[in-house]
Protein backbone atom coordinates (compact mmCIF):
# COMPACT_ATOMS: atom_id res chain seq x y z
CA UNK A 1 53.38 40.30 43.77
CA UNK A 2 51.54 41.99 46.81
CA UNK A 3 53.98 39.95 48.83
CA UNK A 4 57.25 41.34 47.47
CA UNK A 5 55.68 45.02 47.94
CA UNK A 6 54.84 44.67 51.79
CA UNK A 7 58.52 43.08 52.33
CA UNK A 8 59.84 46.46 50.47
CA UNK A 9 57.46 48.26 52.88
CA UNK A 10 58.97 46.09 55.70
CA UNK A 11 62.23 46.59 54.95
CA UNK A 12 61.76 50.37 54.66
CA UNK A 13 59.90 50.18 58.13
CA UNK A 14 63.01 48.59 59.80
CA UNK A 15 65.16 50.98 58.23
CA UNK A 16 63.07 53.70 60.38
CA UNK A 17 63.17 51.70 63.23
CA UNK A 18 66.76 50.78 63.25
CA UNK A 19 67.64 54.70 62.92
CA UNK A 20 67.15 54.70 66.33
CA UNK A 21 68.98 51.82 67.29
CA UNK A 22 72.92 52.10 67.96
CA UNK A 23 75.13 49.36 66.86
CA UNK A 24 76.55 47.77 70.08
CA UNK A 25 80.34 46.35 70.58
CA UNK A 26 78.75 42.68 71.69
CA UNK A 27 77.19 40.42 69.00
CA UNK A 28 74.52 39.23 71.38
CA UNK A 29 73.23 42.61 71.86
CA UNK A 30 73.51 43.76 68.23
CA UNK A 31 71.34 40.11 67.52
CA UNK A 32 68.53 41.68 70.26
CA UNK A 33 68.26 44.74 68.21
CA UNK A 34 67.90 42.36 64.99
CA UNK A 35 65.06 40.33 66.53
CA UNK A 36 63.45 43.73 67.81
CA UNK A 37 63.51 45.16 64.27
CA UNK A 38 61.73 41.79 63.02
CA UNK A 39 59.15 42.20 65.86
CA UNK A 40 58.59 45.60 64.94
CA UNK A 41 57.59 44.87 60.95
CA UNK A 42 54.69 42.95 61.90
CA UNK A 43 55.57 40.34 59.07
CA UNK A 44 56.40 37.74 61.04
CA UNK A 45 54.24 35.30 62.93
CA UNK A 46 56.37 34.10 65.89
CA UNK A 47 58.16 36.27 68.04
CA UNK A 48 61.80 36.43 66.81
CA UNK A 49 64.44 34.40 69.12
CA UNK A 50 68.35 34.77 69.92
CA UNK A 51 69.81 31.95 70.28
CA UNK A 52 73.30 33.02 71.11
CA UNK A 53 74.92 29.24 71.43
CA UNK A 54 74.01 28.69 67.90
CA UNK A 55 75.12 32.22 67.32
CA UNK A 56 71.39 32.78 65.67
CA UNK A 57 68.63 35.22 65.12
CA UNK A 58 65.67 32.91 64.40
CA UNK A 59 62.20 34.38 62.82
CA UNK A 60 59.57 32.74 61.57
CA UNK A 61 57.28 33.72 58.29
CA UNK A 62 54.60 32.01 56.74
CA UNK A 63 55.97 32.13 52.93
CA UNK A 64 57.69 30.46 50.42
CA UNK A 65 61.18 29.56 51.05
CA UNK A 66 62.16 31.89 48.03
CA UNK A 67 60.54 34.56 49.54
CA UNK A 68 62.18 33.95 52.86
CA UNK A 69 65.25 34.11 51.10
CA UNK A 70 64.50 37.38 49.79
CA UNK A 71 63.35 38.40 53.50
CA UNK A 72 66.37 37.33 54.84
CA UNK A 73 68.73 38.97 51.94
CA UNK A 74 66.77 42.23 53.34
CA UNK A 75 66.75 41.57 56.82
CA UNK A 76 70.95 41.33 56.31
CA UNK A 77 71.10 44.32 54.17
CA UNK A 78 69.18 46.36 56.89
CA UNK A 79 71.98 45.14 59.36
CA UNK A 80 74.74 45.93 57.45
CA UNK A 81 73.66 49.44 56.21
CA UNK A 82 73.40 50.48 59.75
CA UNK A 83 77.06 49.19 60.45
CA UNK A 84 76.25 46.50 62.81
CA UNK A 85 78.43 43.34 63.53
CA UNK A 86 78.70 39.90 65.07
CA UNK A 87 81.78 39.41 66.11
CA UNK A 88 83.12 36.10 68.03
CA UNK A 89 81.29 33.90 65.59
CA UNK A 90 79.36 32.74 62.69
CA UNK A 91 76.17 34.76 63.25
CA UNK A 92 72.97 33.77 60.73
CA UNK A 93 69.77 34.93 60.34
CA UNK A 94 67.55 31.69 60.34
CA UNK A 95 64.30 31.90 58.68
CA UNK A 96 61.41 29.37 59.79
CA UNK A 97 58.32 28.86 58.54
CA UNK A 98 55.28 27.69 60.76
CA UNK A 99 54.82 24.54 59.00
CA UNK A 100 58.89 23.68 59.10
CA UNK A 101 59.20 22.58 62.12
CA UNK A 102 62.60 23.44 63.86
CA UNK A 103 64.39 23.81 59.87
CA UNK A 104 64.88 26.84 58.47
CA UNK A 105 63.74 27.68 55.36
CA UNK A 106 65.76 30.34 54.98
CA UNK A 107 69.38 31.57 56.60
CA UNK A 108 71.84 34.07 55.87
CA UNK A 109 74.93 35.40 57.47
CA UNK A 110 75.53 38.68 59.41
CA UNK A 111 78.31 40.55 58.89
CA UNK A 112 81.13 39.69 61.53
């Protein structure tokens, strides 16, 4: 589907993007990068949020949550590939559509 090629495209874009961004020591600042990267795609139709008491990076897409899931698999892989981590908690990536209200649709974990 068209969808599935622009999140490849995304993903690649973020890649780019997160070249220039260094890993920090803090999982706070390592989640502003994260939301920054999100931003940056274009994909998503909220600004992404940290909320660092619910040790989350929240983003909201309009999609299916199976796509979401796939967003967020990518979002994660992203992360990880550039060696970032979260430590001094359970850190997700929640996933939010426009229509969901405050539930994700969508959450994965970062690496710690």
């Amino acid at each position: 589907s068209g969808f599935s090629m622009r999140l490849f495209l995304a993903a690649a874009t973020m890649l780019v993007i997160a070249s220039s961004a260094v890993a920090a020591d803090d999982a706070a600042s390592n989640a502003f990068r994260v939301c920054k990267m999100i931003d940056n795609t274009g994909l998503f139709t909220a600004p992404c949020q940290v909320s660092s008491r619910r040790y989350a990076v929240m983003a909201t897409i309009d999609l299916p949550s199976a796509d979401a899931r796939k967003a967020c698999a990518q979002i994660v892989g992203v992360v990880s590939s550039k060696g970032f981590h979260f430590p001094g908690g359970e850190w997700t990536v929640q996933i939010k559509s426009p229509t969901s209200g405050d539930k994700s649709i969508a959450f994965c974990r970062l690496p710690k």
